[in-house]
PDB file of N, CA and C in Angstrom:
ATOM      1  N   UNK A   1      35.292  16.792 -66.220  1.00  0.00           N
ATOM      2  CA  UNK A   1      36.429  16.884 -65.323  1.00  0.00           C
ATOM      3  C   UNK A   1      35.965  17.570 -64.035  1.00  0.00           C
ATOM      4  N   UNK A   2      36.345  16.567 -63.270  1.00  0.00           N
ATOM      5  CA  UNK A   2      35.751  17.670 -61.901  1.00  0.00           C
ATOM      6  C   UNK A   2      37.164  18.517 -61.046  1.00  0.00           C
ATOM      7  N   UNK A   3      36.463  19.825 -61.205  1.00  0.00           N
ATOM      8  CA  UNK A   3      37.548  20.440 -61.164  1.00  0.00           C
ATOM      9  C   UNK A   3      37.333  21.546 -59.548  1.00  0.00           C
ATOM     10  N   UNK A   4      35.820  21.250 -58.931  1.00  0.00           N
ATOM     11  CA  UNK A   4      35.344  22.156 -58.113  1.00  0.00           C
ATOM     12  C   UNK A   4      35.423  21.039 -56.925  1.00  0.00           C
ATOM     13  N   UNK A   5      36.407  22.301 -55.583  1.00  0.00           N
ATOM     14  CA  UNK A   5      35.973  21.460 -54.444  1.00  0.00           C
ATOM     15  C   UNK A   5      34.530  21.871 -53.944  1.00  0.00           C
ATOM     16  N   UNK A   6      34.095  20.988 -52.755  1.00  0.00           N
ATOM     17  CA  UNK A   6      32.768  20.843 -52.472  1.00  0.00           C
ATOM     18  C   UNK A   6      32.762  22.691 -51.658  1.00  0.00           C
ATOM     19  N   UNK A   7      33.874  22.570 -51.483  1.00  0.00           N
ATOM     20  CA  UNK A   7      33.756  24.541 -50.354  1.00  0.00           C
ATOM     21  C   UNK A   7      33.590  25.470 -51.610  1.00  0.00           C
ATOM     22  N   UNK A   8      34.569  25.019 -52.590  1.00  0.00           N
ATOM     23  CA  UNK A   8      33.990  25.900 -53.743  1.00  0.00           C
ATOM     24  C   UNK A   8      32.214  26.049 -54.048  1.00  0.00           C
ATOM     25  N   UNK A   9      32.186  24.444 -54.834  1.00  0.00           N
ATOM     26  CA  UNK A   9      30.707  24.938 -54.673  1.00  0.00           C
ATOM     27  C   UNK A   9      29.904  25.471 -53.845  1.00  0.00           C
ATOM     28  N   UNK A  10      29.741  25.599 -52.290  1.00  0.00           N
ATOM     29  CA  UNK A  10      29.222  25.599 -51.077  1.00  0.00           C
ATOM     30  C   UNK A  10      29.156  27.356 -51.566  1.00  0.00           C
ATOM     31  N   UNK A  11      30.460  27.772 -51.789  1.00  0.00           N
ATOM     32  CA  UNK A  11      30.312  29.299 -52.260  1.00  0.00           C
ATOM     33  C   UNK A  11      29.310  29.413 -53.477  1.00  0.00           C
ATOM     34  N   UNK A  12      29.585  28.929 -54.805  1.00  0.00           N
ATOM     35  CA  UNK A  12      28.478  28.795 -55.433  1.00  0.00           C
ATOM     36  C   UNK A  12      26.929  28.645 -55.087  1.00  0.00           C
ATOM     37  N   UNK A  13      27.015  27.813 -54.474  1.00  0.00           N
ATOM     38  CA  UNK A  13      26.061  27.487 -54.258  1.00  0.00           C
ATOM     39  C   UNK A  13      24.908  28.934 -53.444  1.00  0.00           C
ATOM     40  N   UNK A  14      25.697  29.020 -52.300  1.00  0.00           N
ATOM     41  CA  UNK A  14      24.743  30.847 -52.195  1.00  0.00           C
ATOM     42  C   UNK A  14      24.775  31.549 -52.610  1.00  0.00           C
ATOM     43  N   UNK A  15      25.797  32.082 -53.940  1.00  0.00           N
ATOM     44  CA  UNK A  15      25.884  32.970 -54.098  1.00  0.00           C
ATOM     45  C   UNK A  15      24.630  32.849 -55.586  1.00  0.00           C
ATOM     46  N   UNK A  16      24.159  31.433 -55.975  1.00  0.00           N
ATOM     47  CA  UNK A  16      23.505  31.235 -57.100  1.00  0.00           C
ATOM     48  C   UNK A  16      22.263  31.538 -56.694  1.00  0.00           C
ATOM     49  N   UNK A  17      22.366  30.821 -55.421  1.00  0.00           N
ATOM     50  CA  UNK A  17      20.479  30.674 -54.536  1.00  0.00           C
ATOM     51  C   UNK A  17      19.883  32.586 -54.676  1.00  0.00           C
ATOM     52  N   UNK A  18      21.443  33.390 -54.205  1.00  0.00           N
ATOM     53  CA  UNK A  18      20.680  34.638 -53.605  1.00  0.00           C
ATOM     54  C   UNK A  18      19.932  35.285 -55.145  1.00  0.00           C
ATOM     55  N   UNK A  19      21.086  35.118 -56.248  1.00  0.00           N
ATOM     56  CA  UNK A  19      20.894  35.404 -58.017  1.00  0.00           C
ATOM     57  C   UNK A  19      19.689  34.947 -58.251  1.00  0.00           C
ATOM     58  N   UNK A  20      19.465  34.059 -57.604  1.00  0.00           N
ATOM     59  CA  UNK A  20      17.883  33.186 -58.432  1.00  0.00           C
ATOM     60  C   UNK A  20      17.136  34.009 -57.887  1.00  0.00           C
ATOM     61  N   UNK A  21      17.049  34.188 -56.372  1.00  0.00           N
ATOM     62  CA  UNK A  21      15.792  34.849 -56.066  1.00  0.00           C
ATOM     63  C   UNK A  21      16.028  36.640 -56.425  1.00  0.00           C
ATOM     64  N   UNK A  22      16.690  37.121 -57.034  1.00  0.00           N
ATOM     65  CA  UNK A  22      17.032  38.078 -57.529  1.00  0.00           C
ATOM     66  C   UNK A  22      16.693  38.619 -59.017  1.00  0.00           C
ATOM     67  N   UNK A  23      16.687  37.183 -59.461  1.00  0.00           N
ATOM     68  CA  UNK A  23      16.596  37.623 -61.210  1.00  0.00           C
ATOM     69  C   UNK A  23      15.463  38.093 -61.659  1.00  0.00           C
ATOM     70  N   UNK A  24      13.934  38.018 -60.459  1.00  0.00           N
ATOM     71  CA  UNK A  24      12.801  38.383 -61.411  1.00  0.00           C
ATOM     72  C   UNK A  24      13.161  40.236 -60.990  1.00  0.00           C
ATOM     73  N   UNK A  25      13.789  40.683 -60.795  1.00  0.00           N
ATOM     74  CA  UNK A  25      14.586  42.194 -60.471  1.00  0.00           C
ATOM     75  C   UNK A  25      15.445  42.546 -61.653  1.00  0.00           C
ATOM     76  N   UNK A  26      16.297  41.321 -61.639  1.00  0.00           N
ATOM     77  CA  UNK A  26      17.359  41.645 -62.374  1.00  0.00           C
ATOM     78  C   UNK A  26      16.890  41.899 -64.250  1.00  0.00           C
ATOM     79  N   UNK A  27      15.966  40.830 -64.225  1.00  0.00           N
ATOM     80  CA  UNK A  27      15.209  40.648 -65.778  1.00  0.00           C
ATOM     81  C   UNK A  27      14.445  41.037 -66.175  1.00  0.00           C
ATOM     82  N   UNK A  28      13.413  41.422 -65.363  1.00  0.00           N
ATOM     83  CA  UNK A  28      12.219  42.702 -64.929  1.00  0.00           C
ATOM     84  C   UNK A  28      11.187  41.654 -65.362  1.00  0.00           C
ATOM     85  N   UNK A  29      10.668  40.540 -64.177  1.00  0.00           N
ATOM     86  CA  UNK A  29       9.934  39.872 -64.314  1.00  0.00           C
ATOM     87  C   UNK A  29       9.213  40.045 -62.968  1.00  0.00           C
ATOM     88  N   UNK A  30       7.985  39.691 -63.303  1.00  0.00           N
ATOM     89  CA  UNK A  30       7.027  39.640 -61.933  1.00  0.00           C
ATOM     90  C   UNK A  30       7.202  38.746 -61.166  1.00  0.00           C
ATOM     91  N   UNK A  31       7.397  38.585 -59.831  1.00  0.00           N
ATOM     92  CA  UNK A  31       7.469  38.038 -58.789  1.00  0.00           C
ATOM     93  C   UNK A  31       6.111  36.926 -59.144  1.00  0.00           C
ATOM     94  N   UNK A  32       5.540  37.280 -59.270  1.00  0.00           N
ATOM     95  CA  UNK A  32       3.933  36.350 -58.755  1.00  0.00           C
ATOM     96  C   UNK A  32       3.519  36.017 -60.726  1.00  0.00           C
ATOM     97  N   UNK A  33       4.719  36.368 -61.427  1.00  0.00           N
ATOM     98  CA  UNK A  33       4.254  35.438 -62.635  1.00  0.00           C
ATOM     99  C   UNK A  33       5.208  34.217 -62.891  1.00  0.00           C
ATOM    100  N   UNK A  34       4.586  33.304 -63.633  1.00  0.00           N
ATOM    101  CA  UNK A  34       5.406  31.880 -63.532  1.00  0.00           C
ATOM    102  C   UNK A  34       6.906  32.394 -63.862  1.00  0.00           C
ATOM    103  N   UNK A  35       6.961  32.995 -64.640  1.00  0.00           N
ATOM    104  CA  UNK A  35       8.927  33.013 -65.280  1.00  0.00           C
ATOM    105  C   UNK A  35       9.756  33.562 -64.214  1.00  0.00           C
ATOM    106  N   UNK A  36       9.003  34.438 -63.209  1.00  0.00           N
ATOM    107  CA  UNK A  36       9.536  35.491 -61.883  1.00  0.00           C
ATOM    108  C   UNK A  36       9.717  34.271 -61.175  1.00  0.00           C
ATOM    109  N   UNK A  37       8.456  33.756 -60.429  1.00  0.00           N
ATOM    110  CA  UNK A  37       8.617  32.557 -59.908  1.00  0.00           C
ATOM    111  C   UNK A  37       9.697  31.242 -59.504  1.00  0.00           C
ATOM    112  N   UNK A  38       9.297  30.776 -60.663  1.00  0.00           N
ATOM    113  CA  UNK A  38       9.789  29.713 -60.652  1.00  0.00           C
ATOM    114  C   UNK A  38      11.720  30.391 -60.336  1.00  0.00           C
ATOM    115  N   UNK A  39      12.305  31.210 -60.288  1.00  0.00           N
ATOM    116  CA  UNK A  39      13.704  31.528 -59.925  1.00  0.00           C
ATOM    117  C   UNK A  39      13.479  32.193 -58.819  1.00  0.00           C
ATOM    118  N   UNK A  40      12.560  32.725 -57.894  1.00  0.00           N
ATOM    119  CA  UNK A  40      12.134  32.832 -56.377  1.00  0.00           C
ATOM    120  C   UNK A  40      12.375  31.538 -55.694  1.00  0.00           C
ATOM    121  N   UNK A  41      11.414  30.225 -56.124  1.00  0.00           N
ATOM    122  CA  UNK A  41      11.267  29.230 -55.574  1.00  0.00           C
ATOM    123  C   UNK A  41      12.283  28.318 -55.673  1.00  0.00           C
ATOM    124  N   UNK A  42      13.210  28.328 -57.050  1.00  0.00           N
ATOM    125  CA  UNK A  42      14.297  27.576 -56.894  1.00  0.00           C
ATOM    126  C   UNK A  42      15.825  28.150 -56.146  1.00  0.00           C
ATOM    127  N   UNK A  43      15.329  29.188 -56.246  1.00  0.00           N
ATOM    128  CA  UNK A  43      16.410  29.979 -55.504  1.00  0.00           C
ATOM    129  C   UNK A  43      16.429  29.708 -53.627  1.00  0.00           C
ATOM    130  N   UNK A  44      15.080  29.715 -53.266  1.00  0.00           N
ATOM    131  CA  UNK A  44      14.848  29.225 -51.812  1.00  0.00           C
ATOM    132  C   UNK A  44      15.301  27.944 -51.496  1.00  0.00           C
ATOM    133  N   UNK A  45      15.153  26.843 -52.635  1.00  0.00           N
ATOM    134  CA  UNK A  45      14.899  25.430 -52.400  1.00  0.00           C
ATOM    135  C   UNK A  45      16.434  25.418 -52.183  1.00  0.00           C
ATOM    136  N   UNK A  46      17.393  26.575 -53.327  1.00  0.00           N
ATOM    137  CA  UNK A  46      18.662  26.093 -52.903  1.00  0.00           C
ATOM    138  C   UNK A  46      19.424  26.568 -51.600  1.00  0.00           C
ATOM    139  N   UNK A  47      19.129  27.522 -51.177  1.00  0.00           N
ATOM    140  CA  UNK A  47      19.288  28.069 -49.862  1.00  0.00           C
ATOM    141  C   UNK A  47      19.090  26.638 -48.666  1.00  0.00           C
ATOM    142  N   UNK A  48      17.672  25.957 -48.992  1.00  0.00           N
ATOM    143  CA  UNK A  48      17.387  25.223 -47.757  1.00  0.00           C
ATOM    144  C   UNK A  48      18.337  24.175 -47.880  1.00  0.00           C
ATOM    145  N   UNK A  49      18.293  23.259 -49.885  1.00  0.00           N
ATOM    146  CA  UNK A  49      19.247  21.959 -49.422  1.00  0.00           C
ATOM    147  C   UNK A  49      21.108  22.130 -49.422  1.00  0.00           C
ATOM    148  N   UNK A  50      21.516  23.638 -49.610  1.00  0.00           N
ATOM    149  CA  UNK A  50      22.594  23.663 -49.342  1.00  0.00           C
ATOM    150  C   UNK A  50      22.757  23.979 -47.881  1.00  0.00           C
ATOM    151  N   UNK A  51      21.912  24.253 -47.505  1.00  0.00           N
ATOM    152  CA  UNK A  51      22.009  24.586 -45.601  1.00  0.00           C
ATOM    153  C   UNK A  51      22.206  23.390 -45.305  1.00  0.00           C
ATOM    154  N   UNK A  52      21.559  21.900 -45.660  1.00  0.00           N
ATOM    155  CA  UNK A  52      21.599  20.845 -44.891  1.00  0.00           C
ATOM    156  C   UNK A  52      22.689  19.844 -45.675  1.00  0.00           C
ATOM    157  N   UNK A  53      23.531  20.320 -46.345  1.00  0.00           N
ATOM    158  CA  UNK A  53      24.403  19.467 -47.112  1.00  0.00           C
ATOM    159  C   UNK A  53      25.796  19.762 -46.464  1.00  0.00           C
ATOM    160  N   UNK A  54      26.032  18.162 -46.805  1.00  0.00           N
ATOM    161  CA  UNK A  54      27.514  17.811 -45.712  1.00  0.00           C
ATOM    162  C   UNK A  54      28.376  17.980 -46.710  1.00  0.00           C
ATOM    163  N   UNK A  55      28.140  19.565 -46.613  1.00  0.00           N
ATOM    164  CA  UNK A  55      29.828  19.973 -46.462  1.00  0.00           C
ATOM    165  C   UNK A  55      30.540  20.794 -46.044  1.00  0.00           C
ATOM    166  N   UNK A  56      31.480  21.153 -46.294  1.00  0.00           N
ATOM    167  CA  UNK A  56      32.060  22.784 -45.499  1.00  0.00           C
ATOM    168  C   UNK A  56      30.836  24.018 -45.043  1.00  0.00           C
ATOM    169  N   UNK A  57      30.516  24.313 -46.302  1.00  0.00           N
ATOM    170  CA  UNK A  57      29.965  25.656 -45.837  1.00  0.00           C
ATOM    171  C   UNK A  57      27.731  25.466 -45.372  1.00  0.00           C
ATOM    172  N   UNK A  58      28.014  23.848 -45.185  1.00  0.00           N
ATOM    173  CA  UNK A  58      26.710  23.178 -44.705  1.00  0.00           C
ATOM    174  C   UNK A  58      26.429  23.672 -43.362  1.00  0.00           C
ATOM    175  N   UNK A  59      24.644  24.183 -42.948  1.00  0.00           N
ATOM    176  CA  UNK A  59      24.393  24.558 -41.270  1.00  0.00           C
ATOM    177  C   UNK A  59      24.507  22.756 -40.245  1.00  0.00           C
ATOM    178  N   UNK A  60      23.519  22.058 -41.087  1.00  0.00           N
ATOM    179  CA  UNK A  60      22.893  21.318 -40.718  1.00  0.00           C
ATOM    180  C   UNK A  60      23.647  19.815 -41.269  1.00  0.00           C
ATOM    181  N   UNK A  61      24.382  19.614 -42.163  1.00  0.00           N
ATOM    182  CA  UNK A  61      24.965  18.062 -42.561  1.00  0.00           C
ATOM    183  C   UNK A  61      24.286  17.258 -41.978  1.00  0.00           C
ATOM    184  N   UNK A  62      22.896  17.200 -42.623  1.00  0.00           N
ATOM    185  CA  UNK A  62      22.442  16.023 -43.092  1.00  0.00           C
ATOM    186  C   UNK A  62      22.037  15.507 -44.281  1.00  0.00           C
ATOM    187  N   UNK A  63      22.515  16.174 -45.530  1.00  0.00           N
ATOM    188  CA  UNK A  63      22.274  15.719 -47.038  1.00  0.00           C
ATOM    189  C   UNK A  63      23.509  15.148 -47.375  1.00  0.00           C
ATOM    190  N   UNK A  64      23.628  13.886 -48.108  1.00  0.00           N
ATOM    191  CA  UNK A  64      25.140  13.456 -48.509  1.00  0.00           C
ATOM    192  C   UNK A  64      25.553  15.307 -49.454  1.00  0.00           C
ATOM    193  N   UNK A  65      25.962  15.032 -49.821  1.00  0.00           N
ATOM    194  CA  UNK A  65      27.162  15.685 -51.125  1.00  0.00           C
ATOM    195  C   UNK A  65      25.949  15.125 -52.611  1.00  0.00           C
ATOM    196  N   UNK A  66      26.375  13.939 -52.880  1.00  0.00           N
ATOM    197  CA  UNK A  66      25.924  13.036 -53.800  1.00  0.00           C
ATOM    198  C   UNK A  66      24.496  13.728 -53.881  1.00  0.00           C
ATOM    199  N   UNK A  67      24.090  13.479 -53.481  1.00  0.00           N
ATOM    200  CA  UNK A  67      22.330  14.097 -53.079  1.00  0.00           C
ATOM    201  C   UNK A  67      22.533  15.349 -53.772  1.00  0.00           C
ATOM    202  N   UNK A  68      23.027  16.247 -53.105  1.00  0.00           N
ATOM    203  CA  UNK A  68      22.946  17.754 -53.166  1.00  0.00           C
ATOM    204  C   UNK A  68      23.145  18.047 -54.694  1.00  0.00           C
ATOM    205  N   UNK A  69      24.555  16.832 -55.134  1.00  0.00           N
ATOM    206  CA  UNK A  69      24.420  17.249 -56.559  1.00  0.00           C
ATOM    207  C   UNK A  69      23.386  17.051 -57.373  1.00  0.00           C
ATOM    208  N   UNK A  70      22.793  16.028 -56.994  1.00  0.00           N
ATOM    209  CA  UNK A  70      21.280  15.382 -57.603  1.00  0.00           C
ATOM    210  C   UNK A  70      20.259  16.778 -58.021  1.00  0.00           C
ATOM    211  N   UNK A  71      20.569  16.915 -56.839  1.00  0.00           N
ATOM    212  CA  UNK A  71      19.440  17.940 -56.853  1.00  0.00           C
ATOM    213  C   UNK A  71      19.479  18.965 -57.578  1.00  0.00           C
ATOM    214  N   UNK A  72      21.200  19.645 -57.578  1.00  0.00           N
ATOM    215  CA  UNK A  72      21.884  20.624 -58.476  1.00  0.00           C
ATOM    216  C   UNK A  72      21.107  20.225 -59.872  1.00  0.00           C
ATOM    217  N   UNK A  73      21.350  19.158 -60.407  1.00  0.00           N
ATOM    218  CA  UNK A  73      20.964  18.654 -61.677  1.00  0.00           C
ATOM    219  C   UNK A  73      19.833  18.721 -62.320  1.00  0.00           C
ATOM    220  N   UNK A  74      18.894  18.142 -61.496  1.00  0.00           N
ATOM    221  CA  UNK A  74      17.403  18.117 -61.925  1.00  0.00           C
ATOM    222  C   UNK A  74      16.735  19.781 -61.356  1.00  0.00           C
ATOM    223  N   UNK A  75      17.321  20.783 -60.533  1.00  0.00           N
ATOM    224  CA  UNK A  75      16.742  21.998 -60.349  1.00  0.00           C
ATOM    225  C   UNK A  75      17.330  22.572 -62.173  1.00  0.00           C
ATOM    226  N   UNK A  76      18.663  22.424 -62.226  1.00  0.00           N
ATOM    227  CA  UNK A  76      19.043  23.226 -63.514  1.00  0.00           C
ATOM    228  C   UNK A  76      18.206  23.176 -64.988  1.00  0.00           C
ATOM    229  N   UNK A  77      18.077  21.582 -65.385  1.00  0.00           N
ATOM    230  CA  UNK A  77      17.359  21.157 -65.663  1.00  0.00           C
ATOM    231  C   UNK A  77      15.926  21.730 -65.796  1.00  0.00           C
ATOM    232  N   UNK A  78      15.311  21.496 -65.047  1.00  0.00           N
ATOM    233  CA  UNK A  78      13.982  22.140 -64.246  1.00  0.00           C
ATOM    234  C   UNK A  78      14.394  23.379 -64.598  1.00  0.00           C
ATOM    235  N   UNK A  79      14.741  24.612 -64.561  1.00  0.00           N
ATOM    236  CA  UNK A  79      15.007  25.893 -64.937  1.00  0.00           C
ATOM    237  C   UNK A  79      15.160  25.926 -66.303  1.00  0.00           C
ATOM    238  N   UNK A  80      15.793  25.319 -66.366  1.00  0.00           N
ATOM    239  CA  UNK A  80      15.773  25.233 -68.200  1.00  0.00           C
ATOM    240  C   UNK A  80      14.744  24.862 -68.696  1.00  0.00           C
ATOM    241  N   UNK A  81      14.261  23.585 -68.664  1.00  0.00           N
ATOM    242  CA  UNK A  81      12.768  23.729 -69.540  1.00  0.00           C
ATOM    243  C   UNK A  81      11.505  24.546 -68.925  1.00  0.00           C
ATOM    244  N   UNK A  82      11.668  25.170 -67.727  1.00  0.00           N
ATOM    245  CA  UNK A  82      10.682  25.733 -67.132  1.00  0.00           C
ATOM    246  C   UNK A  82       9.616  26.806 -68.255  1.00  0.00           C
ATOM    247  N   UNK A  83      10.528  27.445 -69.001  1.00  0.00           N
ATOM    248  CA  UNK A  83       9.452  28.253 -69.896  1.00  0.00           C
ATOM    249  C   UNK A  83       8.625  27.971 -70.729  1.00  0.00           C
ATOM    250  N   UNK A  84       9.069  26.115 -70.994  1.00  0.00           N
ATOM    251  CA  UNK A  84       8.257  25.567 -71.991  1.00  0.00           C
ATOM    252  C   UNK A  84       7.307  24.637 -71.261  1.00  0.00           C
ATOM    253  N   UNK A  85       7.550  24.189 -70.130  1.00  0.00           N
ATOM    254  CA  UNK A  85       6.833  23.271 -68.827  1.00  0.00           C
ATOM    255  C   UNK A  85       5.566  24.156 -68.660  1.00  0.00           C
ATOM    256  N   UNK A  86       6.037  25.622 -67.851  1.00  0.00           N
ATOM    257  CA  UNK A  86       4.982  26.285 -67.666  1.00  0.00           C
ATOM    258  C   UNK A  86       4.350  27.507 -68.163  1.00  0.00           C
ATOM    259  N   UNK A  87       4.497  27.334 -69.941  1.00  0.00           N
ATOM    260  CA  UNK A  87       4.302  27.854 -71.163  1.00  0.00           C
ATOM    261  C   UNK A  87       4.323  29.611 -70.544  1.00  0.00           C
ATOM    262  N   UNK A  88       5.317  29.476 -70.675  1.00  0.00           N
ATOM    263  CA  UNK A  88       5.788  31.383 -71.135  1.00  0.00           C
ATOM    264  C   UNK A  88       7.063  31.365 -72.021  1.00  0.00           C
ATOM    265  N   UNK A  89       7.133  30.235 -72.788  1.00  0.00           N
ATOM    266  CA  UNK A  89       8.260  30.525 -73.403  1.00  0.00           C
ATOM    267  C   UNK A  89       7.797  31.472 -74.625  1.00  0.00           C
ATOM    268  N   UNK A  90       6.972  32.102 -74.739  1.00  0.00           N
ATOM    269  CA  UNK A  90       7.080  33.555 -76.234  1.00  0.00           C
ATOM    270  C   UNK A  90       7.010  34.771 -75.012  1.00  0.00           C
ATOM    271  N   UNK A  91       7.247  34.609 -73.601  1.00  0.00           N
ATOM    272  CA  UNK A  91       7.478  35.531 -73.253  1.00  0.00           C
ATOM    273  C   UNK A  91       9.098  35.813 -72.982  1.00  0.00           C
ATOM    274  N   UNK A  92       9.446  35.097 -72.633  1.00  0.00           N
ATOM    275  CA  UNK A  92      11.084  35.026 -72.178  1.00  0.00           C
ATOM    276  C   UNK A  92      11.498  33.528 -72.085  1.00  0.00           C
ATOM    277  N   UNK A  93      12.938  33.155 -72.266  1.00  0.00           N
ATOM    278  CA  UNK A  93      13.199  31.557 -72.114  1.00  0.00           C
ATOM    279  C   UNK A  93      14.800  31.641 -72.058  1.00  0.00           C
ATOM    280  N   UNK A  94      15.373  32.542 -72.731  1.00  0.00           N
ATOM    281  CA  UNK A  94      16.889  32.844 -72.528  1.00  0.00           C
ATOM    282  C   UNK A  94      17.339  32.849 -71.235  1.00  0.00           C
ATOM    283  N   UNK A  95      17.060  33.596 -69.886  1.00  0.00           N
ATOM    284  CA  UNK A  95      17.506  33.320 -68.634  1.00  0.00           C
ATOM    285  C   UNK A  95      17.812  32.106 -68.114  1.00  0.00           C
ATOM    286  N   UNK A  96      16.593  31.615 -68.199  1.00  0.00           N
ATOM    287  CA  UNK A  96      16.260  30.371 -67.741  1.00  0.00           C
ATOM    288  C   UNK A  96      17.011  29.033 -68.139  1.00  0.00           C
ATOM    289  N   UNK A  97      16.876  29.075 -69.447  1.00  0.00           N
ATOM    290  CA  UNK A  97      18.217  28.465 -69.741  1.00  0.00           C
ATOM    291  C   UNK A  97      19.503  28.342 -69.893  1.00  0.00           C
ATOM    292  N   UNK A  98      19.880  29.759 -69.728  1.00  0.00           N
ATOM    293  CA  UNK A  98      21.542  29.833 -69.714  1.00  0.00           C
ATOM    294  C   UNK A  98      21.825  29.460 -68.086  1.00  0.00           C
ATOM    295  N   UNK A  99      20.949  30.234 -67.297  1.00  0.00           N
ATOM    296  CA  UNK A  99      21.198  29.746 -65.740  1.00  0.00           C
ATOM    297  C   UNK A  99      20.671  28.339 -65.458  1.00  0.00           C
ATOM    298  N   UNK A 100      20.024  27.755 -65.884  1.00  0.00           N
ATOM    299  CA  UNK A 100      19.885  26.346 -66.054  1.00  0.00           C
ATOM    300  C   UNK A 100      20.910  25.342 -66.026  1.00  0.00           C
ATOM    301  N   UNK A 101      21.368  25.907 -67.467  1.00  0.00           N
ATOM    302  CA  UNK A 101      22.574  24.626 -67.886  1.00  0.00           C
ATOM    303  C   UNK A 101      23.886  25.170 -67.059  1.00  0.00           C
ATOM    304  N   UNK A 102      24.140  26.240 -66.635  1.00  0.00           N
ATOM    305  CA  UNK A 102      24.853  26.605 -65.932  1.00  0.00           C
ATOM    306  C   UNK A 102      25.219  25.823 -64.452  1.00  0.00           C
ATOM    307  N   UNK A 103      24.219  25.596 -63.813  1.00  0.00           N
ATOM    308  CA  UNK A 103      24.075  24.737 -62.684  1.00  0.00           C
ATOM    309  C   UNK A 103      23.904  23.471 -63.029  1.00  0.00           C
ATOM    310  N   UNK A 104      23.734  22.843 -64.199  1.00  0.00           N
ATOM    311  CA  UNK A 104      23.808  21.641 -64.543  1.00  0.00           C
ATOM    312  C   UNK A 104      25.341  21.339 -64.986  1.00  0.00           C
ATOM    313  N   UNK A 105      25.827  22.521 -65.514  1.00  0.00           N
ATOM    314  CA  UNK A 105      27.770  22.082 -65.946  1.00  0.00           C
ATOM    315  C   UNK A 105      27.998  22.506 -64.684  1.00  0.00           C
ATOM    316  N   UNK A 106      28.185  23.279 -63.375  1.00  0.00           N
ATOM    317  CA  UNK A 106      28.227  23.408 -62.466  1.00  0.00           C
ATOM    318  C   UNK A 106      28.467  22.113 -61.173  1.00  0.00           C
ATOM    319  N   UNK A 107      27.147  21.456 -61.171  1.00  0.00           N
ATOM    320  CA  UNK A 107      27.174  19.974 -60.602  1.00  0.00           C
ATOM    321  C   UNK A 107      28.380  19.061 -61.323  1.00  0.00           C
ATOM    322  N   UNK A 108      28.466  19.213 -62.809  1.00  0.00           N
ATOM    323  CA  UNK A 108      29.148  18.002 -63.300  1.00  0.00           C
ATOM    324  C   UNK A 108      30.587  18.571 -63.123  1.00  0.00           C
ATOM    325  N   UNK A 109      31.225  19.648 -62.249  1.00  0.00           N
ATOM    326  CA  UNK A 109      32.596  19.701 -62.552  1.00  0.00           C
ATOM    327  C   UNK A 109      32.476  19.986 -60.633  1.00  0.00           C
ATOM    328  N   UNK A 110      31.649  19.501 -60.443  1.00  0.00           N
ATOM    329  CA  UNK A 110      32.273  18.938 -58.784  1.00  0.00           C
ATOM    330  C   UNK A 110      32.452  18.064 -58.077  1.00  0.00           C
ATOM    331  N   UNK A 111      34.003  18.022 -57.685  1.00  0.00           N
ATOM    332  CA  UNK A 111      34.069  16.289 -56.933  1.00  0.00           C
ATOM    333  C   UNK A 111      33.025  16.551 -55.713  1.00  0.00           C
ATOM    334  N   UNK A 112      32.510  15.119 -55.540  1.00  0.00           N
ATOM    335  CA  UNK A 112      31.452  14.744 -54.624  1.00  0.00           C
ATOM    336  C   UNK A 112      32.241  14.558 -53.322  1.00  0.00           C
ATOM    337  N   UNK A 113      33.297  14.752 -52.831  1.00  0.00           N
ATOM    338  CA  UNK A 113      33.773  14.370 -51.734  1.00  0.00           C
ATOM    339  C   UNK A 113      34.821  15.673 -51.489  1.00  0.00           C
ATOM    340  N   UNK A 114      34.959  16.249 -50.032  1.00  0.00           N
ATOM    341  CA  UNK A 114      35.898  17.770 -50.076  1.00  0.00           C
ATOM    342  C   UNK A 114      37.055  17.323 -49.531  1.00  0.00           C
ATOM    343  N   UNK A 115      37.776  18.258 -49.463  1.00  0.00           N
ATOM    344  CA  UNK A 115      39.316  17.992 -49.043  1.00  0.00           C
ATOM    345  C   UNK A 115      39.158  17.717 -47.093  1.00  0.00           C
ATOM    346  N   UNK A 116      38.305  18.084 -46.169  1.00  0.00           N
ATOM    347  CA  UNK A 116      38.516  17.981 -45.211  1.00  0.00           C
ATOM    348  C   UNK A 116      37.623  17.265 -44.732  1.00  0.00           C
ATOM    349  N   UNK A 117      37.530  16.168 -43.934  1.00  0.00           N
ATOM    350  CA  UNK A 117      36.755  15.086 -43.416  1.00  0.00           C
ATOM    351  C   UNK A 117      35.262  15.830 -42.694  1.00  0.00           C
ATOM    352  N   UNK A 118      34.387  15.564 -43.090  1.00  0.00           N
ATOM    353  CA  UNK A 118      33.650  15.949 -42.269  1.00  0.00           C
ATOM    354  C   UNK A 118      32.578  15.048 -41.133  1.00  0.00           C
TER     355      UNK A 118
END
């Protein structure tokens, strides 16, 4: 059920990017080890393609919506199997996947189109 407008997510959306690059703090992971990492780098990536996504709280609108969710999907995804992709899962794997699938049910409960024309 999509139940999120696109300004909603747009809020989500930074407020997840700033969490990601936050969590190797929050979880007490190393910056410069893969599990720190990989939520530095996806945390940036979401900063850049929600900057360029057409919608409300977009700098730049030039990513559809559609896109942006794409991307929502396969980053969550990507976070989720990340501990087993880039084998630290007997070090930690719980983060990664709860914030994972999180942004993957996240994408699927947002309409692709917002209430105000852009």
């Amino acid at each position: 059920m999509k139940v999120l407008s696109t300004k909603i997510h747009g809020i989500l959306d930074y407020i997840t990017a700033i969490f990601l690059i936050l969590c190797p703090q929050l979880f007490d992971l190393s910056n410069s080890s893969s599990e720190g990492a990989v939520f530095v780098i996806l945390g940036i990536l979401t900063l850049v393609y929600s900057a360029i996504t057409q919608y409300e709280l977009g700098l730049f609108r030039v990513m559809p919506m559609d896109a942006h969710l794409v991307f929502d999907i396969f980053s969550g995804i990507f976070l989720a199997a990340s501990p087993w992709l880039l084998d630290f899962s007997r070090y930690t794997y719980l983060p990664h996947v709860i914030i994972g699938f999180a942004e993957v049910a996240i994408a699927f409960m947002t309409r692709s189109r917002g209430m105000l024309p852009l």
